[in-house]
C-alpha atoms as a PDB file:
ATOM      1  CA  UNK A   1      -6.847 -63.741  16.805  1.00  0.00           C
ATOM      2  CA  UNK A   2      -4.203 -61.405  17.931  1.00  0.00           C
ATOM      3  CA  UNK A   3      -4.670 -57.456  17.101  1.00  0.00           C
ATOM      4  CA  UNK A   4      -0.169 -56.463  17.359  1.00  0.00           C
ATOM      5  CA  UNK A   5      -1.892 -52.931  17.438  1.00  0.00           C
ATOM      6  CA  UNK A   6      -3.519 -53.809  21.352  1.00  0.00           C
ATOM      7  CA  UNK A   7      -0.228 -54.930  22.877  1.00  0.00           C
ATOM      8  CA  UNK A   8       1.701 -52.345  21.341  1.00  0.00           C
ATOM      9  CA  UNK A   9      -0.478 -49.736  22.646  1.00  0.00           C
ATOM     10  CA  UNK A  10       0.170 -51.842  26.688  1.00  0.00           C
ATOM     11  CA  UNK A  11       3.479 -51.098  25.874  1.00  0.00           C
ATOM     12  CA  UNK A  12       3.690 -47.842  24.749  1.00  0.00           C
ATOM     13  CA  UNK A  13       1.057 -47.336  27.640  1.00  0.00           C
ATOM     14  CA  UNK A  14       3.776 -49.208  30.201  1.00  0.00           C
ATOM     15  CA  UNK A  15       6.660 -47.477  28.816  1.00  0.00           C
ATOM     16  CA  UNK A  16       5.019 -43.774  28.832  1.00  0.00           C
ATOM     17  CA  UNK A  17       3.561 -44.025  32.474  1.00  0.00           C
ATOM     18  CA  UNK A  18       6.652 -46.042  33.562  1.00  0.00           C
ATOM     19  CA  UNK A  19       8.911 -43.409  32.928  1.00  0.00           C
ATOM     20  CA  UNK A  20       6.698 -40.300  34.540  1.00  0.00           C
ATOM     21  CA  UNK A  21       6.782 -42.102  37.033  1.00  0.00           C
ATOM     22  CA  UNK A  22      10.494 -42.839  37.615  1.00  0.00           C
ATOM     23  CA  UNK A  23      10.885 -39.193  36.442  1.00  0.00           C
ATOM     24  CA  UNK A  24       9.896 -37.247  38.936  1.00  0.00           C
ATOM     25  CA  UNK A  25       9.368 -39.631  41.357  1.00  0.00           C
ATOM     26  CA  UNK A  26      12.863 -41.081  41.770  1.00  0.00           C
ATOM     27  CA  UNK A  27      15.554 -39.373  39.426  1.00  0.00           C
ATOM     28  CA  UNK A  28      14.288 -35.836  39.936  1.00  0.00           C
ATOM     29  CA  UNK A  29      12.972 -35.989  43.436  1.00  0.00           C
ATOM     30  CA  UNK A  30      14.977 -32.785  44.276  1.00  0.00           C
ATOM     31  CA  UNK A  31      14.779 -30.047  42.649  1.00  0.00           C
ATOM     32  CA  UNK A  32      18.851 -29.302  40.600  1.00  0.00           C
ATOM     33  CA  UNK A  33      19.912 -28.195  37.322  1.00  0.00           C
ATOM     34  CA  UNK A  34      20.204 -30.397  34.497  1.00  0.00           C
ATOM     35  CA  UNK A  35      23.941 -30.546  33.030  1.00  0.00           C
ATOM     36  CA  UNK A  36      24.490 -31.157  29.253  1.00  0.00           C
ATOM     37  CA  UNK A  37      25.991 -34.451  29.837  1.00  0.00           C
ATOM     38  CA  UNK A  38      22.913 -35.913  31.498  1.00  0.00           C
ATOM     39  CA  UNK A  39      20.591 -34.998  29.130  1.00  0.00           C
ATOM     40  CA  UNK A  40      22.644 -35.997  26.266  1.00  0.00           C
ATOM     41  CA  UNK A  41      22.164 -39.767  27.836  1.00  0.00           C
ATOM     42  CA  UNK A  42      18.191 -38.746  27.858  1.00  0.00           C
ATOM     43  CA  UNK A  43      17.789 -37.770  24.791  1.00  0.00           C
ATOM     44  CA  UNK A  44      19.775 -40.593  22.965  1.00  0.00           C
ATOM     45  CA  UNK A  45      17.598 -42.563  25.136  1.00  0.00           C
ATOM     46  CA  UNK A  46      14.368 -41.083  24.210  1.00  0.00           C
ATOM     47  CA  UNK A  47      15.016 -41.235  20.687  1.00  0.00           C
ATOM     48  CA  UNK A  48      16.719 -44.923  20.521  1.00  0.00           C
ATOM     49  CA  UNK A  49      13.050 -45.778  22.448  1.00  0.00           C
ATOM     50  CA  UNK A  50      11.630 -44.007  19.738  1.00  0.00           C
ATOM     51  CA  UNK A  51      13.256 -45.796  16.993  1.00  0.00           C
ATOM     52  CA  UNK A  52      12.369 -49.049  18.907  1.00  0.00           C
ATOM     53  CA  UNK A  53       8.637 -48.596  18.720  1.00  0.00           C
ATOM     54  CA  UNK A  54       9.199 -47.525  14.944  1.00  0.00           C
ATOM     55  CA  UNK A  55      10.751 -51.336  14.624  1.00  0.00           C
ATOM     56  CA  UNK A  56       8.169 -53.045  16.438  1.00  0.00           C
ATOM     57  CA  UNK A  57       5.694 -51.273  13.987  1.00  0.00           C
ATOM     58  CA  UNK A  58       7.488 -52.022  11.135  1.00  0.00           C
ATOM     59  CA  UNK A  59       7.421 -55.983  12.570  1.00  0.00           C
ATOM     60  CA  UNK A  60       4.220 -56.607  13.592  1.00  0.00           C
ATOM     61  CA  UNK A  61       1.963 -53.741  11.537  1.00  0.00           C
ATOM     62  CA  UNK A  62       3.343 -53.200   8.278  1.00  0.00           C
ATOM     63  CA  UNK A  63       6.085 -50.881   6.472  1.00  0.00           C
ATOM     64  CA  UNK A  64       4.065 -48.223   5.470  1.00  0.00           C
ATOM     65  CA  UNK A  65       3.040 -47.712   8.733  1.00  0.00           C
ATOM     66  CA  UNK A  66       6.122 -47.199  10.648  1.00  0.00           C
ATOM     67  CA  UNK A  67       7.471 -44.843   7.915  1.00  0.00           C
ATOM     68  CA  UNK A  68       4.134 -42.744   8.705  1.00  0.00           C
ATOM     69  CA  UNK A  69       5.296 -42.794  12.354  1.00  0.00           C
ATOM     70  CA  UNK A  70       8.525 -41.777  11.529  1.00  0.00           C
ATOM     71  CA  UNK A  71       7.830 -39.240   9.489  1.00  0.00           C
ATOM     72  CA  UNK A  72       5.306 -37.901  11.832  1.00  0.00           C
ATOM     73  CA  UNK A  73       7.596 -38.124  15.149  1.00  0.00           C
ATOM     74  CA  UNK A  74      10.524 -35.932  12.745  1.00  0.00           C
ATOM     75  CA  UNK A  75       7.664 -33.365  12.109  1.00  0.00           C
ATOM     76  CA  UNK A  76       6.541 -33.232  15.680  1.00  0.00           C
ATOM     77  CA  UNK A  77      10.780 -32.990  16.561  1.00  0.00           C
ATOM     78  CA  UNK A  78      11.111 -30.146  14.584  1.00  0.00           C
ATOM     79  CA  UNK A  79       8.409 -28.104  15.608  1.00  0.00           C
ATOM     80  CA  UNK A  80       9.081 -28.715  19.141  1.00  0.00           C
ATOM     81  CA  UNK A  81      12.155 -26.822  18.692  1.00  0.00           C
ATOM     82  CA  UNK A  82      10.045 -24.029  18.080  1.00  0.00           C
ATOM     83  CA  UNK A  83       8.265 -24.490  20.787  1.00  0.00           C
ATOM     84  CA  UNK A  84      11.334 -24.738  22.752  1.00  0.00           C
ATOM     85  CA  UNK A  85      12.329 -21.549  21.890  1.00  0.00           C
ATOM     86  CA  UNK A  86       9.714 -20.196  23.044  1.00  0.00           C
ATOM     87  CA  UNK A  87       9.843 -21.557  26.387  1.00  0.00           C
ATOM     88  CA  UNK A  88      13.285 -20.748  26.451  1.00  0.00           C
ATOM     89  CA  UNK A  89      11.904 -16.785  26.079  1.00  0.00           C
ATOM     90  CA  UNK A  90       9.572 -17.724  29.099  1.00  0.00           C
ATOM     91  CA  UNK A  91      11.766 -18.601  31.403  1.00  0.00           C
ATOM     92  CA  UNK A  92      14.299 -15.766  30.500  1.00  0.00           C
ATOM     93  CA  UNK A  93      11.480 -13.448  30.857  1.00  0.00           C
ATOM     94  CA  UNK A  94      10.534 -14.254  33.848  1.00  0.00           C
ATOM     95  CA  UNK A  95      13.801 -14.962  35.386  1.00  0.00           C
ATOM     96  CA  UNK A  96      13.268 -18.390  36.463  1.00  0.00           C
ATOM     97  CA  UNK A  97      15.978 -20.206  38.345  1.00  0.00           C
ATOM     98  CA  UNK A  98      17.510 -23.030  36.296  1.00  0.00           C
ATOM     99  CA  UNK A  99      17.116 -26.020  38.929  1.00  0.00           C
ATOM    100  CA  UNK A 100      13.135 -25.507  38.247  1.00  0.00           C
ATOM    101  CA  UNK A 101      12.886 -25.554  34.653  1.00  0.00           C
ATOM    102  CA  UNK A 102      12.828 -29.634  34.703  1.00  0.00           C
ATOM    103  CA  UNK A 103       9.330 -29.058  36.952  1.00  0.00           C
ATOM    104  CA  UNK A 104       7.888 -26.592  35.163  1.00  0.00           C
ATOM    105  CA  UNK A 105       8.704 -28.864  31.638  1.00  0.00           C
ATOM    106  CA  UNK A 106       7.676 -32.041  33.192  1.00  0.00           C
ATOM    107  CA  UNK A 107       4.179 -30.854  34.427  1.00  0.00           C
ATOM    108  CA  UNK A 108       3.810 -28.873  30.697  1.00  0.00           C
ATOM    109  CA  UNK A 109       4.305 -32.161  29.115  1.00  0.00           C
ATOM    110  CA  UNK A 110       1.949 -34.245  31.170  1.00  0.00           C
ATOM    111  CA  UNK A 111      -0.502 -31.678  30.239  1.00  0.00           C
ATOM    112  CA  UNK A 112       0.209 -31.915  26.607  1.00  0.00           C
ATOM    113  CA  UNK A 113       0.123 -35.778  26.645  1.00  0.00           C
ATOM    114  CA  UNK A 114      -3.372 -34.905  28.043  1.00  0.00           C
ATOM    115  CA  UNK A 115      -4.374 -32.209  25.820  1.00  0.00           C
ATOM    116  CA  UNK A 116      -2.752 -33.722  22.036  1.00  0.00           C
ATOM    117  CA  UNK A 117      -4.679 -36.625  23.091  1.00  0.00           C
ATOM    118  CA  UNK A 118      -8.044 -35.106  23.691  1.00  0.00           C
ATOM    119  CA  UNK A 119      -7.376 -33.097  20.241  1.00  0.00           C
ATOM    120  CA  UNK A 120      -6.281 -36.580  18.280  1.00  0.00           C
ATOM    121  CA  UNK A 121      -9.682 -38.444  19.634  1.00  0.00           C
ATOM    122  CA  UNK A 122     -11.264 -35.264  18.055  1.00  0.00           C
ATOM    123  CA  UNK A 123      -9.379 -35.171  15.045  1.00  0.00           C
ATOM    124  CA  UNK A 124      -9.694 -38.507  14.423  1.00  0.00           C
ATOM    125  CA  UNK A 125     -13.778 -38.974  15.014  1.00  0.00           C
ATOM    126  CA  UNK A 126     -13.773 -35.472  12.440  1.00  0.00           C
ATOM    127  CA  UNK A 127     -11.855 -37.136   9.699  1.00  0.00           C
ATOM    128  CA  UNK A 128     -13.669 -40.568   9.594  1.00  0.00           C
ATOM    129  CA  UNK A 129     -17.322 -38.470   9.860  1.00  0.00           C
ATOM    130  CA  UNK A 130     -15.835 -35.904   7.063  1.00  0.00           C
ATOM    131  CA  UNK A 131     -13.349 -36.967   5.050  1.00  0.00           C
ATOM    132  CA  UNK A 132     -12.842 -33.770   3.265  1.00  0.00           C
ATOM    133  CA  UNK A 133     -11.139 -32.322   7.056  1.00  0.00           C
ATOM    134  CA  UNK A 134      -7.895 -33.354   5.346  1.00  0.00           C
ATOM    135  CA  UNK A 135      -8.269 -31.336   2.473  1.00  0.00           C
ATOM    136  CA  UNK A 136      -8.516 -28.196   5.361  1.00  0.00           C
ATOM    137  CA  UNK A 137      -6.024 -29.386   7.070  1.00  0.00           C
ATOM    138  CA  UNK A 138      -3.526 -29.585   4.114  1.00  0.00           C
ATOM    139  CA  UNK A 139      -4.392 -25.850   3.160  1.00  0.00           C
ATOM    140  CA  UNK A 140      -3.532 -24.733   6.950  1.00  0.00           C
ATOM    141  CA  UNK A 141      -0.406 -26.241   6.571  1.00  0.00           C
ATOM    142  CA  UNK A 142       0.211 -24.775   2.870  1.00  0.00           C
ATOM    143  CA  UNK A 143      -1.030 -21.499   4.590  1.00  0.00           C
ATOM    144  CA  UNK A 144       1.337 -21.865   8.148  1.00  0.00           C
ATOM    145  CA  UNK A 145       4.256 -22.868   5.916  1.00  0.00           C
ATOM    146  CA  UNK A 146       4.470 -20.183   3.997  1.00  0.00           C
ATOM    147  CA  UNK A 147       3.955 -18.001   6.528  1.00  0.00           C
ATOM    148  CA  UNK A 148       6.635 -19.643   8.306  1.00  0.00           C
ATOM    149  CA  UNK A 149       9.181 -19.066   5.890  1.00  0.00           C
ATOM    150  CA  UNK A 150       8.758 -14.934   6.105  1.00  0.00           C
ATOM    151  CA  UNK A 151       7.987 -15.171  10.038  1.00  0.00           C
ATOM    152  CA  UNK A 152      10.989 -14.051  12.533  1.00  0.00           C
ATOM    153  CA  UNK A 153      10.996 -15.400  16.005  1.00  0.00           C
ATOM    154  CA  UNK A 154      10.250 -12.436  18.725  1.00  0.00           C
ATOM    155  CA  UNK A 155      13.341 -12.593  21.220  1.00  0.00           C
ATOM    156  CA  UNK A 156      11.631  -9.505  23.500  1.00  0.00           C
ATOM    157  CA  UNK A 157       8.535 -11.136  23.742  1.00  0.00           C
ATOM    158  CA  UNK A 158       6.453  -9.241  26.540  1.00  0.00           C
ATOM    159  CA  UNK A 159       4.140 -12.079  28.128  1.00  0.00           C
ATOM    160  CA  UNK A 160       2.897 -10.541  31.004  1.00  0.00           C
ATOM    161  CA  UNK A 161       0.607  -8.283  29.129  1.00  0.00           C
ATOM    162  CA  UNK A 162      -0.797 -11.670  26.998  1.00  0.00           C
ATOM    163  CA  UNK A 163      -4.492 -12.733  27.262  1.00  0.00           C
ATOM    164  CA  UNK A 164      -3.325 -15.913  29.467  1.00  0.00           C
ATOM    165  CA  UNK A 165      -1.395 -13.811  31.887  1.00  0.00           C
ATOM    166  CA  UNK A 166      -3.855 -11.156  32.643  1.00  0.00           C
ATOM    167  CA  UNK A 167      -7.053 -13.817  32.647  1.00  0.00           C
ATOM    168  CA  UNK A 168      -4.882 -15.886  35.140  1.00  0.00           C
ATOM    169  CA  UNK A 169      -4.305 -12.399  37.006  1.00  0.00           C
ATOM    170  CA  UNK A 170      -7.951 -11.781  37.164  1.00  0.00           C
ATOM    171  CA  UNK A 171      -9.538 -14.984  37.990  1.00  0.00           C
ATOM    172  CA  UNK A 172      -6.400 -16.158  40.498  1.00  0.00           C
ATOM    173  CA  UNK A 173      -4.884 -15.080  43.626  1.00  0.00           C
ATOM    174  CA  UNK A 174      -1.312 -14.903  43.132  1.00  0.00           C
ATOM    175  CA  UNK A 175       1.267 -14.498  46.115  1.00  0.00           C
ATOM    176  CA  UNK A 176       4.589 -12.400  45.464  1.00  0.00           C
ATOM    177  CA  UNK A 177       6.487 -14.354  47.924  1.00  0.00           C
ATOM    178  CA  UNK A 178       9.274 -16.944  46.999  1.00  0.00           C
ATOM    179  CA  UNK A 179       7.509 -20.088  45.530  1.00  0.00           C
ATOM    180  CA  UNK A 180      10.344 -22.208  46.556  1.00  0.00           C
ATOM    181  CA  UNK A 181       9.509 -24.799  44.113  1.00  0.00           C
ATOM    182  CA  UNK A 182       5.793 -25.149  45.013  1.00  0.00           C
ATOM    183  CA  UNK A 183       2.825 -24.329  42.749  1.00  0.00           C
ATOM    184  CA  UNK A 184       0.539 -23.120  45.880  1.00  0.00           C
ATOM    185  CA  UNK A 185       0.839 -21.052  49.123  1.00  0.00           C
ATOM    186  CA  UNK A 186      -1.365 -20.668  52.103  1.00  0.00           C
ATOM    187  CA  UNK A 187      -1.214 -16.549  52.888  1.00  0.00           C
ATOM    188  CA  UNK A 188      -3.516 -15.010  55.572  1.00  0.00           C
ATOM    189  CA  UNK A 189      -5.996 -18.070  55.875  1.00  0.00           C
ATOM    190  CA  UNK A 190      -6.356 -18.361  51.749  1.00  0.00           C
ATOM    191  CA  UNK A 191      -4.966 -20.256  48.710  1.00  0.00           C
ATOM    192  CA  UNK A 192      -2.518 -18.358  46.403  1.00  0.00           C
ATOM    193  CA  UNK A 193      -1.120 -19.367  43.856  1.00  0.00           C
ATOM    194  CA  UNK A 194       2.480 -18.767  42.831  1.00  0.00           C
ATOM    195  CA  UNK A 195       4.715 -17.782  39.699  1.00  0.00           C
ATOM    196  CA  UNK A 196       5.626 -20.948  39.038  1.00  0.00           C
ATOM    197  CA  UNK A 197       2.545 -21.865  38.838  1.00  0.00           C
ATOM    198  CA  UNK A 198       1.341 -18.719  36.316  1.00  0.00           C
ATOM    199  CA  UNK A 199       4.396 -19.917  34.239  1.00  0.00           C
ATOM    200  CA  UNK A 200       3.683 -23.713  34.173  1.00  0.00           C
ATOM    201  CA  UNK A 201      -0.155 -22.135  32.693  1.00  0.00           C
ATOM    202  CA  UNK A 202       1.830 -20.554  29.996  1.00  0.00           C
ATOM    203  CA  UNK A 203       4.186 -23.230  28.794  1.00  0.00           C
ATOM    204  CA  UNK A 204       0.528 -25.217  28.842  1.00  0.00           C
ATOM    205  CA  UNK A 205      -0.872 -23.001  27.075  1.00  0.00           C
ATOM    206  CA  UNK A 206       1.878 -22.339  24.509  1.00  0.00           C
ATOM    207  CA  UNK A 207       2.142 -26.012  23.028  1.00  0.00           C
ATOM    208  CA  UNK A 208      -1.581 -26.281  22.496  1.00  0.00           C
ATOM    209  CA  UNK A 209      -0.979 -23.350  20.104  1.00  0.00           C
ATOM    210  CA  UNK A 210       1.752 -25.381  18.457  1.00  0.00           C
ATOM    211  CA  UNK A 211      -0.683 -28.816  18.857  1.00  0.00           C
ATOM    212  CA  UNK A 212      -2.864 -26.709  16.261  1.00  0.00           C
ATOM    213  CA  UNK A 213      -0.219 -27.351  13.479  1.00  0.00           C
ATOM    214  CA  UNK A 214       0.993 -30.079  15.160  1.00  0.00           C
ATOM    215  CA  UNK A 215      -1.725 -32.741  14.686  1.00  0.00           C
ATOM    216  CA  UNK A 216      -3.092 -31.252  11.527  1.00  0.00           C
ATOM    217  CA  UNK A 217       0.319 -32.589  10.378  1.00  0.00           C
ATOM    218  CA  UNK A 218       0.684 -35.634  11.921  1.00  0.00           C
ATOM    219  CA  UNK A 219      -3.098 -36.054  10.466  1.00  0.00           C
ATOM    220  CA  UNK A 220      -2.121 -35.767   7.178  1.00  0.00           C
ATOM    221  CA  UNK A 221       1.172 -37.833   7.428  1.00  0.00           C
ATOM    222  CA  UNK A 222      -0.914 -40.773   8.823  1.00  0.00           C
ATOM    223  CA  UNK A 223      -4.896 -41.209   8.969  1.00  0.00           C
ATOM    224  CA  UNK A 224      -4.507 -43.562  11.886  1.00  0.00           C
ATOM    225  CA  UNK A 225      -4.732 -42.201  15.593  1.00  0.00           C
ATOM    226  CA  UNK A 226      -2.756 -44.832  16.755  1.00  0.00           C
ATOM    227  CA  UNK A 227       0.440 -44.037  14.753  1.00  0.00           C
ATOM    228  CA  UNK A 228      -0.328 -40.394  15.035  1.00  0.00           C
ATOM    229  CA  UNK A 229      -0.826 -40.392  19.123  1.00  0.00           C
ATOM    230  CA  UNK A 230       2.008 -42.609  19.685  1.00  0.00           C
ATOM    231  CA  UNK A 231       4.493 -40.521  17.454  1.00  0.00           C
ATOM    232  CA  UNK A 232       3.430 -36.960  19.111  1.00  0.00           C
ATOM    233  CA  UNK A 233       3.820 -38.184  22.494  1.00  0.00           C
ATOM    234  CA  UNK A 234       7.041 -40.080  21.859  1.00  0.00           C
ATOM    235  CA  UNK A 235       8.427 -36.401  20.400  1.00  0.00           C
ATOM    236  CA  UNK A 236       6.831 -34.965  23.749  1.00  0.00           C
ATOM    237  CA  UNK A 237       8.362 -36.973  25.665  1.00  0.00           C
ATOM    238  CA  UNK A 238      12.260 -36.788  24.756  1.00  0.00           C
ATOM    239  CA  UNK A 239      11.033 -32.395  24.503  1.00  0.00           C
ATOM    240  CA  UNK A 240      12.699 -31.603  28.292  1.00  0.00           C
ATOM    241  CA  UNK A 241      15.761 -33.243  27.606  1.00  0.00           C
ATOM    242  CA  UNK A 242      15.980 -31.482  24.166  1.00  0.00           C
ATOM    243  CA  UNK A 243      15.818 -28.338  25.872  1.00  0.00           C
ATOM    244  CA  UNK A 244      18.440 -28.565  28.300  1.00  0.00           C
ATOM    245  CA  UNK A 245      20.860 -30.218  26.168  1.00  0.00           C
ATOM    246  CA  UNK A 246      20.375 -27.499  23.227  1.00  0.00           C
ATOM    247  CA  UNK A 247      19.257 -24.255  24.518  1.00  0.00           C
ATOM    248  CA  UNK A 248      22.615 -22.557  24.793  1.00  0.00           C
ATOM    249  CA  UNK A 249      23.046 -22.876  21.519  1.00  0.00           C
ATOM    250  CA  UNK A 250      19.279 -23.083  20.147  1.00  0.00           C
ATOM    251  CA  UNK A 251      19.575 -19.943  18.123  1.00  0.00           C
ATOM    252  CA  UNK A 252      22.041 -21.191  15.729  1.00  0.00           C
ATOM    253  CA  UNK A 253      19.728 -23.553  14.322  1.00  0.00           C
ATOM    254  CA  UNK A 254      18.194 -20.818  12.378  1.00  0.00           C
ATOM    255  CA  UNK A 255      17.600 -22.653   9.201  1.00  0.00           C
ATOM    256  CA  UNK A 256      15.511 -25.367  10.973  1.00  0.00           C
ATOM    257  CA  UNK A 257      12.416 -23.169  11.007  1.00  0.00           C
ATOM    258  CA  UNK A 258      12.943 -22.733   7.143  1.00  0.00           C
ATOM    259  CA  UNK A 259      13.378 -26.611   6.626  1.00  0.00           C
ATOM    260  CA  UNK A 260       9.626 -26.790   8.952  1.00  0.00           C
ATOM    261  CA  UNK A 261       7.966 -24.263   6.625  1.00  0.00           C
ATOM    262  CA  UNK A 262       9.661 -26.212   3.507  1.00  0.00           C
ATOM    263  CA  UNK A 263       8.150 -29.414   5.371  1.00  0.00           C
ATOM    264  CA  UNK A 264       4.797 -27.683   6.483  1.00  0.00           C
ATOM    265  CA  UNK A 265       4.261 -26.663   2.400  1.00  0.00           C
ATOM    266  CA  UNK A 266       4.657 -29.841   1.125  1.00  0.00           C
ATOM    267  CA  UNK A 267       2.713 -31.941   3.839  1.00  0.00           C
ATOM    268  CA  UNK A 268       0.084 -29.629   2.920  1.00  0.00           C
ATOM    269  CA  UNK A 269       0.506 -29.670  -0.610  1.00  0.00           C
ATOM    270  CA  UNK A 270       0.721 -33.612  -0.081  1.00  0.00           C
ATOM    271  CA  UNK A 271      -2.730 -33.215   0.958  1.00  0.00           C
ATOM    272  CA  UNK A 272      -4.562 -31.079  -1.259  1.00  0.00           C
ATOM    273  CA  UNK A 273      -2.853 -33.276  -4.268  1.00  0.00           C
ATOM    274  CA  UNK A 274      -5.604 -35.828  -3.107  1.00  0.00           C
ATOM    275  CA  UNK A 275      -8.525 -33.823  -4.833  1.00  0.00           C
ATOM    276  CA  UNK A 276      -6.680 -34.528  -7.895  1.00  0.00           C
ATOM    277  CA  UNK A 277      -5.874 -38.647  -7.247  1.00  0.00           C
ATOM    278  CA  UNK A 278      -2.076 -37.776  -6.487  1.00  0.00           C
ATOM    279  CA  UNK A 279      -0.755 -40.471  -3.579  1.00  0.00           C
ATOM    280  CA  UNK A 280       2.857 -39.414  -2.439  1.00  0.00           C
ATOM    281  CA  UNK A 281       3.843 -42.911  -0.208  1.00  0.00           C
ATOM    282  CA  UNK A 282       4.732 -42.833   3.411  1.00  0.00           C
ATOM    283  CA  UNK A 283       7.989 -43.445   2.210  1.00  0.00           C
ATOM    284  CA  UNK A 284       8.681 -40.805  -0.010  1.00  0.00           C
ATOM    285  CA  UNK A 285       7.415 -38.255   2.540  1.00  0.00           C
ATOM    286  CA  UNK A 286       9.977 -40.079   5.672  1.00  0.00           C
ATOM    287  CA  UNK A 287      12.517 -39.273   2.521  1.00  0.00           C
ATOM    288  CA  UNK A 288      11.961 -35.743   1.936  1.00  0.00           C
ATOM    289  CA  UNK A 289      11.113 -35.108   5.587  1.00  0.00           C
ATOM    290  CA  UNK A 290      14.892 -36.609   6.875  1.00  0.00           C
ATOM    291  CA  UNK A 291      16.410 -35.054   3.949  1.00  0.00           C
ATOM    292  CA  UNK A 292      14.920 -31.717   4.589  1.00  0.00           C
ATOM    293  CA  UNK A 293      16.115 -32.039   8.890  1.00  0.00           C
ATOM    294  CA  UNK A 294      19.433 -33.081   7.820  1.00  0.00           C
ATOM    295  CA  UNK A 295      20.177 -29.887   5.010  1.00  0.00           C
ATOM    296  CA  UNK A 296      18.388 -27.377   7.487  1.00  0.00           C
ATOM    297  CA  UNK A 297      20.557 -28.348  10.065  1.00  0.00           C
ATOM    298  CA  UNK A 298      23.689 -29.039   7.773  1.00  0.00           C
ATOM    299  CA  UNK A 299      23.041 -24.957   6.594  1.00  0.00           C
ATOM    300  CA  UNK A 300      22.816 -23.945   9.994  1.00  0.00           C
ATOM    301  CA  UNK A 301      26.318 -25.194  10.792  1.00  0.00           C
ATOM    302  CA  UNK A 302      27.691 -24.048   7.468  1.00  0.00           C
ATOM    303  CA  UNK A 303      26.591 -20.859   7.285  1.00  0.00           C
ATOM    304  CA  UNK A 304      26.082 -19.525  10.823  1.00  0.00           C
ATOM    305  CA  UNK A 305      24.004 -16.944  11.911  1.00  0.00           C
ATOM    306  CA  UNK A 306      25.032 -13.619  11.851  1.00  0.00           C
ATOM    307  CA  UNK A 307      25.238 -11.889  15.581  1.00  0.00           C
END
């Protein structure tokens, strides 16, 4: 007897480390600047792969399952663009050349591939030993959403007096020389590190912030850690393309984080309406999460912001 959900998981497996590997191994050997048109082609590519798996789910697993992926990868989209922007504020802040930004996003999503799934095998082995988690979860999400909506994004962020920085300044020996692309440099018979490496900690650091909302969301679009794993890291993946082909022009999609809170409120509300026997189908929610993307982004064209 044949389990579809093994060999899908060899394929996504194939597909994810397939990919790394050709990334930085072959079509980013040397170190350049990413230009719009090339990671238009990625990200079309990332998200046709996307909506590939989504099919082969819907084939071989069932319906309601690859409408909880779905709506699960469109939730993890749209607060990656979040995260984007602040990554964007990272690099402008600490005045990092352009042709290394596709090293420094590369290694930060390797190490969020590593660290969302350490947090869904935790998640998951939670829920099934307390079922009531979910009911948390959903009020987090009520609670982020709504503090979402009155939130402002911090353009003059100061991150070399955060907690990370000045831990990472403590504990580690950093050199002030050009890193040149490298993450380590051998000064005076010793090991330092280098700025690239102090900002690669950061980015790190950053998304498993955002994995906090993140896979409480995914958790209560879908119960299964398959579905939820696979659609996080497919969103992860296409994330460095996203970035360079949209963050000239990232700020005008100021609406978006108002259609997130909108979808934050009601994932959570989704969740909580289980104390009371509601059931909202995968369906539904894919619905209202699309519909909400589309008029967040159709307001931000409409009705630009203000500069």
């Amino acid at each position: 007897m044949t389990d579809p959900q093994f060999y899908l998981s060899i394929l996504f497996g194939i597909t994810i480390i397939g990919f790394l590997i050709a990334d930085l191994g072959f079509f980013n050997k040397r170190a350049h600047r990413i230009e719009p048109k090339e990671a238009l082609i990625q990200s079309l590519f990332w998200v046709a792969i996307s909506f590939a798996f989504a099919f082969l789910v819907f084939l071989f697993m069932s319906r309601e399952l690859a409408a909880e992926f779905m709506g699960a990868y469109v939730t993890e989209k749209m607060l990656s663009v979040d995260n984007l922007f602040v990554i964007m504020l990272i690099f402008n802040y600490f005045k990092l050349p352009e042709k290394y930004h596709h090293k420094v996003l590369f290694w930060g999503i390797l190490g969020a591939i590593v660290s969302r799934g350490v947090f869904i095998v935790a998640g998951a082995y939670i829920i099934e030993q307390f079922h009531f988690v979910l009911y948390i979860f959903g009020a987090l999400l009520l609670y982020t959403g709504i503090k979402l909506f009155a939130d402002k994004k911090e353009e003059h962020a100061d991150f070399e007096n955060s907690i990370v920085v000045k831990y990472a300044r403590k504990y580690l020996r950093f050199s002030t020389a050009d890193h040149e692309g490298k993450f380590v440099l051998w000064e005076k018979g010793k090991i330092h590190f280098t700025l690239l490496f102090l900002i690669v900690i950061i980015v790190e650091t950053t998304d498993i912030v955002f994995a906090v909302d993140s896979i409480p969301a995914a958790f209560a679009i879908s119960q299964n850690s398959f579905i939820v794993f696979t659609s996080n890291i497919f969103a992860v993946m296409g994330l460095r393309a996203l970035f360079f082909l949209i963050e000239s022009f990232l700020h005008r999609f100021h609406h978006l984080q108002k259609g997130l809170a909108f979808i934050l409120v009601f994932i959570g509300l989704k969740m909580l309406a289980g104390i009371f026997s509601i059931h909202i189908s995968s369906l539904m929610s894919l619905a209202i999460i699309m519909s909400t993307l589309g008029l967040s982004l159709w307001l931000s064209v409409l009705f630009p912001k203000k500069i």
